[in-house]
C-alpha atoms as a PDB file:
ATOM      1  CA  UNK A   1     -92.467 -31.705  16.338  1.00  0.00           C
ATOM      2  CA  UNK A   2     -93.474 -29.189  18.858  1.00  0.00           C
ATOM      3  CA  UNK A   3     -90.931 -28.440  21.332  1.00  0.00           C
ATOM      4  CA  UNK A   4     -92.106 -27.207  25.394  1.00  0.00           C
ATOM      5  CA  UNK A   5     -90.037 -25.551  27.895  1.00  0.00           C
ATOM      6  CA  UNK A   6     -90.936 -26.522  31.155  1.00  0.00           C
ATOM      7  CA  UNK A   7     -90.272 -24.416  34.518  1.00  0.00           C
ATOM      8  CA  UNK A   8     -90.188 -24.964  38.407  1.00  0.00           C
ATOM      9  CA  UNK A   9     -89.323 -21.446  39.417  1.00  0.00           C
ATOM     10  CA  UNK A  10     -87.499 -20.292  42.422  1.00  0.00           C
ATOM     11  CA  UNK A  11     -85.659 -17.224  43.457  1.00  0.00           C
ATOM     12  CA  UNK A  12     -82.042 -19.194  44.018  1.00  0.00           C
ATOM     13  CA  UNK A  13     -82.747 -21.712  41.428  1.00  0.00           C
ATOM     14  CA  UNK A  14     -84.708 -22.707  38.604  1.00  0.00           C
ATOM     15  CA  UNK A  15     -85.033 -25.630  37.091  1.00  0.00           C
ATOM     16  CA  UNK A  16     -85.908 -26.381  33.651  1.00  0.00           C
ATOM     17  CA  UNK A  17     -86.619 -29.198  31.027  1.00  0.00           C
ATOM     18  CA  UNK A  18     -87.755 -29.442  27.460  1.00  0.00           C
ATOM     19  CA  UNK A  19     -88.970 -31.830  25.417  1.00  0.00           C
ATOM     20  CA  UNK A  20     -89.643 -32.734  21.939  1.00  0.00           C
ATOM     21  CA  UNK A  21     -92.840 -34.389  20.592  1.00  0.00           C
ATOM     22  CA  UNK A  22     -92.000 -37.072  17.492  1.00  0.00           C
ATOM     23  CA  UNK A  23     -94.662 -39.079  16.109  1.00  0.00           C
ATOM     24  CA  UNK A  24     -96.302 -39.332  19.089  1.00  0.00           C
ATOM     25  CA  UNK A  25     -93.632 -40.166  21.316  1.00  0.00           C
ATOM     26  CA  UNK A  26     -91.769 -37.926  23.853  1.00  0.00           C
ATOM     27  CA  UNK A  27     -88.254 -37.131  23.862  1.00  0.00           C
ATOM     28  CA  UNK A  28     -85.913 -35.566  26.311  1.00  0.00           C
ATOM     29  CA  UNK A  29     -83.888 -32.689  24.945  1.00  0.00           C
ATOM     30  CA  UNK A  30     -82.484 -30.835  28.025  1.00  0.00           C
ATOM     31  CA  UNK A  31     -82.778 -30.313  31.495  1.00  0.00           C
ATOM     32  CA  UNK A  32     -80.938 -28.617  34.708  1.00  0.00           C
ATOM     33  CA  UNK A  33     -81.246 -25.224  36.718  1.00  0.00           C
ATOM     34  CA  UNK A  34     -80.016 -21.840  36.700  1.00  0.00           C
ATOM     35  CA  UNK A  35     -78.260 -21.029  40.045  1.00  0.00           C
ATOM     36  CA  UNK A  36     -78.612 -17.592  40.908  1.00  0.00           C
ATOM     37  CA  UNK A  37     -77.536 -18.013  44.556  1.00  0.00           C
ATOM     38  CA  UNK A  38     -77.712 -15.380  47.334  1.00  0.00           C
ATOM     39  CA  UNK A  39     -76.958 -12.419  45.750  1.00  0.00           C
ATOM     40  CA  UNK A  40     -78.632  -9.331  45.507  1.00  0.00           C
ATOM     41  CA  UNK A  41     -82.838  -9.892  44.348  1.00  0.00           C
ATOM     42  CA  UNK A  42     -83.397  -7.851  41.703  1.00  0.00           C
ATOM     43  CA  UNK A  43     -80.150  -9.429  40.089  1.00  0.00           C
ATOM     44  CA  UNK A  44     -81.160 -13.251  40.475  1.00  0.00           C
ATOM     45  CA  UNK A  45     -84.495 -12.051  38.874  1.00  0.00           C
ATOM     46  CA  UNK A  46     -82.576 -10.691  35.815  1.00  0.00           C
ATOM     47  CA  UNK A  47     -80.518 -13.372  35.999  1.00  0.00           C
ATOM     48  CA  UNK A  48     -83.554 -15.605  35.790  1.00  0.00           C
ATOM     49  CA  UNK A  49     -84.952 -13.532  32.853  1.00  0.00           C
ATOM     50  CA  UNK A  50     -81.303 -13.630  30.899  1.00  0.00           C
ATOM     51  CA  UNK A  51     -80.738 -16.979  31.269  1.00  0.00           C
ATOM     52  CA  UNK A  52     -84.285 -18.374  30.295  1.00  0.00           C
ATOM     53  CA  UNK A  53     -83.987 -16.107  27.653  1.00  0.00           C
ATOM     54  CA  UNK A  54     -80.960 -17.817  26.293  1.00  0.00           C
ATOM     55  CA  UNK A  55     -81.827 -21.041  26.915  1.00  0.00           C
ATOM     56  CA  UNK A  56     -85.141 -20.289  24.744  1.00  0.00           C
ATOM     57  CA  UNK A  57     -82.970 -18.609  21.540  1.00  0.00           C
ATOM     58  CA  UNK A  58     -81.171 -21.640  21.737  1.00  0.00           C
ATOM     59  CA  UNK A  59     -83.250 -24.465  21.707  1.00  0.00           C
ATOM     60  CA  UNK A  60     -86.238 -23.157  20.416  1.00  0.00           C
ATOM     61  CA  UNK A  61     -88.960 -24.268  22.137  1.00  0.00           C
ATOM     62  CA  UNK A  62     -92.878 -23.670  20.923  1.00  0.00           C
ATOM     63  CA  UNK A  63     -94.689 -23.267  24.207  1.00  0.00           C
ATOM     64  CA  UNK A  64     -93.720 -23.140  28.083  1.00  0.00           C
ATOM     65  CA  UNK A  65     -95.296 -24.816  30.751  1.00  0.00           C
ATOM     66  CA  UNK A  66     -94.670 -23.260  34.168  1.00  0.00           C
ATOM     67  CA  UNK A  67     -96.181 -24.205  37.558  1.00  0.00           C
ATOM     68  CA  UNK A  68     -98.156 -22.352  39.755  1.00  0.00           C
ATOM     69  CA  UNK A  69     -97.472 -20.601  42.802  1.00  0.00           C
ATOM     70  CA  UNK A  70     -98.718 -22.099  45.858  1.00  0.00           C
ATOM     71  CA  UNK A  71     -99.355 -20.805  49.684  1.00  0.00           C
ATOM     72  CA  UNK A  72     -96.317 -21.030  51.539  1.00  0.00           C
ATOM     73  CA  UNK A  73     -96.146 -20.698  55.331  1.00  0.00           C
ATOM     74  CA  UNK A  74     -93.475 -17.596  55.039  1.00  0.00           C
ATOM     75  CA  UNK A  75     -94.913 -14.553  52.797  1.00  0.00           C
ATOM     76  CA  UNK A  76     -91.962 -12.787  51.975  1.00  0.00           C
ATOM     77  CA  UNK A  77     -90.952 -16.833  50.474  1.00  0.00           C
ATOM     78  CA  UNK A  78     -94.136 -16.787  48.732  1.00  0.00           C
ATOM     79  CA  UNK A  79     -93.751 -13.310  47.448  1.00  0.00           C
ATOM     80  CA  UNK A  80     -90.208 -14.114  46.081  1.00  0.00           C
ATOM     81  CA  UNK A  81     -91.080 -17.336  44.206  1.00  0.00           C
ATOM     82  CA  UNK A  82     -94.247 -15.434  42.577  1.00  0.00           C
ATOM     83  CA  UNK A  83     -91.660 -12.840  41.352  1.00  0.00           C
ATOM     84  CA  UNK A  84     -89.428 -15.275  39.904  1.00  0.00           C
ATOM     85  CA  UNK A  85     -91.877 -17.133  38.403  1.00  0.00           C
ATOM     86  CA  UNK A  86     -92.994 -13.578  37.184  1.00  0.00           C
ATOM     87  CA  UNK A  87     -89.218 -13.661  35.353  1.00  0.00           C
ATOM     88  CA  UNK A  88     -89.265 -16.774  34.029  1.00  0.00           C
ATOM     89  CA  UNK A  89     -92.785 -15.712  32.329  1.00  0.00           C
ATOM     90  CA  UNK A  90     -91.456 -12.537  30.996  1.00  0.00           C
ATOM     91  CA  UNK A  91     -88.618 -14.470  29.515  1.00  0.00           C
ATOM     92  CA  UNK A  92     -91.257 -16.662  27.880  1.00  0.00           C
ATOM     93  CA  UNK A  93     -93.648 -13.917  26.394  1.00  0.00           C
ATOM     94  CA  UNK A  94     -90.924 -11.575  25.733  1.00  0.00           C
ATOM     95  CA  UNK A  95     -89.957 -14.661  23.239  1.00  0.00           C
ATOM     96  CA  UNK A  96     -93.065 -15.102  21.966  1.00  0.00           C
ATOM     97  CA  UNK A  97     -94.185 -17.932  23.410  1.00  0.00           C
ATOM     98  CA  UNK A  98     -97.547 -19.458  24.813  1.00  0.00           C
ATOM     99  CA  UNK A  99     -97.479 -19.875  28.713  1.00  0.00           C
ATOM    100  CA  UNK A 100     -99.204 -22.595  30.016  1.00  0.00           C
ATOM    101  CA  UNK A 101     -99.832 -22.939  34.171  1.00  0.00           C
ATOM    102  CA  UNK A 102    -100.371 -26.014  36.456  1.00  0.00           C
ATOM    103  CA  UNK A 103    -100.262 -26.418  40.228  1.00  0.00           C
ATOM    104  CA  UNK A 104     -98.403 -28.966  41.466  1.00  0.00           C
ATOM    105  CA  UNK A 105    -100.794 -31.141  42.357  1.00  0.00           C
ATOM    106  CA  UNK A 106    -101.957 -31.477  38.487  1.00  0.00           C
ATOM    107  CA  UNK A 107     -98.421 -32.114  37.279  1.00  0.00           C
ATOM    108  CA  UNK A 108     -97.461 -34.929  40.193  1.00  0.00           C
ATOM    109  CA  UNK A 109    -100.898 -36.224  38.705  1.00  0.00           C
ATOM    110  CA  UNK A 110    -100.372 -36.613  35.003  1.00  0.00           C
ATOM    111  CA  UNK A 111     -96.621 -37.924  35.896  1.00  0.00           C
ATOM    112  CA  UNK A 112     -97.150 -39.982  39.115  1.00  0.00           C
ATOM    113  CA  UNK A 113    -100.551 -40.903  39.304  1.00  0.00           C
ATOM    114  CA  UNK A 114    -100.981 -39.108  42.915  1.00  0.00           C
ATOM    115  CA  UNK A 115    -101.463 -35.435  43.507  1.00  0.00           C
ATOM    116  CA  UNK A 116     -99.247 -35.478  46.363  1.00  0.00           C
ATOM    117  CA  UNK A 117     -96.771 -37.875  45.445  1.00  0.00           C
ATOM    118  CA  UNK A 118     -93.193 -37.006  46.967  1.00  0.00           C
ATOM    119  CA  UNK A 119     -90.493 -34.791  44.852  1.00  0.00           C
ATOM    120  CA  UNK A 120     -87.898 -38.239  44.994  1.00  0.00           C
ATOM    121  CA  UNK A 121     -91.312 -40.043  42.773  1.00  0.00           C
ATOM    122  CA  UNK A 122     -91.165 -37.795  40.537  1.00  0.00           C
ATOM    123  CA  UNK A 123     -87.719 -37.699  39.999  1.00  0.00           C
ATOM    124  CA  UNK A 124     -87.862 -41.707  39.212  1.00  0.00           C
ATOM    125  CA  UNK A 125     -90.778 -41.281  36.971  1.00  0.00           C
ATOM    126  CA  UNK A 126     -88.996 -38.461  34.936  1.00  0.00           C
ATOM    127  CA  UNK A 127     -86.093 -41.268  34.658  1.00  0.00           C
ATOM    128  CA  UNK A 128     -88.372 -43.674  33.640  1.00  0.00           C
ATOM    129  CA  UNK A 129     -90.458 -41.687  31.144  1.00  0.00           C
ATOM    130  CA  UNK A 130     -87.964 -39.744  29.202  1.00  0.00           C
ATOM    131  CA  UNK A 131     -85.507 -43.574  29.698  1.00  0.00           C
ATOM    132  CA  UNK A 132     -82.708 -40.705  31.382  1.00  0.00           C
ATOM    133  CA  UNK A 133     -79.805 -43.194  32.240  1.00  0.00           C
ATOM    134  CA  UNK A 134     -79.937 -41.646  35.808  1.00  0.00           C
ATOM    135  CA  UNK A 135     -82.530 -39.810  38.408  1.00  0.00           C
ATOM    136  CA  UNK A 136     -81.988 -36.115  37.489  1.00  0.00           C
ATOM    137  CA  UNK A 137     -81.809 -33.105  40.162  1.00  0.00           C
ATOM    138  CA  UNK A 138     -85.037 -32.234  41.568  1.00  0.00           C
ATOM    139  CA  UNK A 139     -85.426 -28.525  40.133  1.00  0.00           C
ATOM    140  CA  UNK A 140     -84.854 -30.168  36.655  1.00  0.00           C
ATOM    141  CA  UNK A 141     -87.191 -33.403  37.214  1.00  0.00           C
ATOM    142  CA  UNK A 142     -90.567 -30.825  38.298  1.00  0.00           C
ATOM    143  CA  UNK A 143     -89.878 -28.791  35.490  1.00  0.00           C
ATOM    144  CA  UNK A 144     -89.744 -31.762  33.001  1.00  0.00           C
ATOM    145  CA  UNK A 145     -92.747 -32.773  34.752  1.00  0.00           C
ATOM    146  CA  UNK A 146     -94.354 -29.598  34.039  1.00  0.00           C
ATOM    147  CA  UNK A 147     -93.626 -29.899  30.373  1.00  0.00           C
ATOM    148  CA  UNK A 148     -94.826 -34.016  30.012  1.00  0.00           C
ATOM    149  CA  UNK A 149     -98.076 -32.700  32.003  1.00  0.00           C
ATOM    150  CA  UNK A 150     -98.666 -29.555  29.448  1.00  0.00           C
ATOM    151  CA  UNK A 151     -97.790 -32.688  26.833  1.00  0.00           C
ATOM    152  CA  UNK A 152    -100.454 -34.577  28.141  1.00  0.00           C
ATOM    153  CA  UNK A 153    -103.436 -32.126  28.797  1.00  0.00           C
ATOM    154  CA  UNK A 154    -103.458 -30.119  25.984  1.00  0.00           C
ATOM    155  CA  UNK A 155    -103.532 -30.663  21.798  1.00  0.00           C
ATOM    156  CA  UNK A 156    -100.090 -29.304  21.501  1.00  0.00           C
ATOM    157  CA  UNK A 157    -100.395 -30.305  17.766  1.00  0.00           C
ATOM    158  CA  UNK A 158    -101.981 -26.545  17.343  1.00  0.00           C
ATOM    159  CA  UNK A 159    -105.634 -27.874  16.394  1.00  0.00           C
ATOM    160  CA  UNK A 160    -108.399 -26.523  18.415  1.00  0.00           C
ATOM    161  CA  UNK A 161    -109.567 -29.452  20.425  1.00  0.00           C
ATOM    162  CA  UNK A 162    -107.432 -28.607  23.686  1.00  0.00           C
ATOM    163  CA  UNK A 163    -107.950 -31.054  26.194  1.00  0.00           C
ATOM    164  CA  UNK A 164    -106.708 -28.422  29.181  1.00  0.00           C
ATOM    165  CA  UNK A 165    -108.975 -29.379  32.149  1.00  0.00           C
ATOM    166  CA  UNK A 166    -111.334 -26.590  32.610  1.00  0.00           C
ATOM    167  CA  UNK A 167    -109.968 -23.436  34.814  1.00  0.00           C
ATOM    168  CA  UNK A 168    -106.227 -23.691  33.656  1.00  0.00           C
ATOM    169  CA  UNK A 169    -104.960 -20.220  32.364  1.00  0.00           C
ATOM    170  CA  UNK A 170    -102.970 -19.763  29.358  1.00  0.00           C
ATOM    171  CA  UNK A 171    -101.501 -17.402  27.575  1.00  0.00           C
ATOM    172  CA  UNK A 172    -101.991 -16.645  23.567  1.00  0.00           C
ATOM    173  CA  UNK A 173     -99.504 -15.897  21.370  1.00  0.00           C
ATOM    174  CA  UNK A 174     -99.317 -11.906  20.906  1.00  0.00           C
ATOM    175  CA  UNK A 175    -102.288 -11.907  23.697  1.00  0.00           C
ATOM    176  CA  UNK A 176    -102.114 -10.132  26.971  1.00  0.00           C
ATOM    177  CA  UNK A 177    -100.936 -12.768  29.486  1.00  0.00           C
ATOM    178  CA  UNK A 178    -103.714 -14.328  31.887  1.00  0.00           C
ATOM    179  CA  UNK A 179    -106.881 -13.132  30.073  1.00  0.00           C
END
């Protein structure tokens, strides 16, 4: 019954989701975001870190799936969301787990069916999936999306025969991060 933490980072919020493998099936086991507001950066980064760390001792998860960082228009946004996803990584590692990457375009993919498909589809498809009685906050939808599409592409059973489409990055347990 492997267990993934999924992440959509950002630097004023960061949504998460996890889900369980049963026989085959997914469940939903949590979902929502950590609000770190406007405060000062290097505190919503440990805040980021502390809470993700908590929410991992707690629920236990196996492996994390996180997106990727894409180009944004603004570099100092683009710098800020790579060093929160940065947090949200350390949180995972420092617990041990197995980090697992995606762009966006591969996790609106696997969920959606379209690489660009909008944020409000993927919202309804999490609802759908995971049967949620309602369309979930958009932080917490990606990052469930992120752990159905880790769920999807790769034998998270622990066998060898990964099906991870070839040029995604992962991390190994007790293995430097990236290699």
């Amino acid at each position: 019954m492997p267990r993934i933490l999924g992440i959509d980072p950002g630097s004023r919020k960061t949504g998460f989701g996890i889900i369980e493998l049963k026989n085959r099936k997914i469940q939903h086991v949590i979902n929502g975001r950590l609000m770190v507001g406007d405060g000062d950066f290097p505190d919503r980064l440990r805040q980021i870190f502390v809470g993700l760390t908590e929410l991992i001792e707690r629920y236990q998860p196996d492996m994390m799936a996180i997106e990727k960082v894409f180009l944004h228009k603004n570099a100092d946004s683009a710098l800020k969301l790579g060093q929160a996803r940065g947090a949200a990584i350390c949180a995972g590692v420092s617990q041990n787990l197995a980090v697992h990457e995606y762009t966006a375009t591969q996790i609106k993919k696997a969920v959606v069916g379209n690489g660009h498909a909008k944020k409000d589809q993927v919202q309804y498809m999490m609802s759908i999936i995971l049967s949620l009685p309602d369309v979930i906050e958009e932080d917490a939808a990606d990052a469930l999306a992120c752990a159905l599409t880790h769920a999807n592409f790769a034998d998270v059973s622990g066998s060898k025969n990964s099906k991870l489409p070839e040029g995604m990055r992962t991390s190994r347990r007790g293995g430097r991060y990236g290699r």
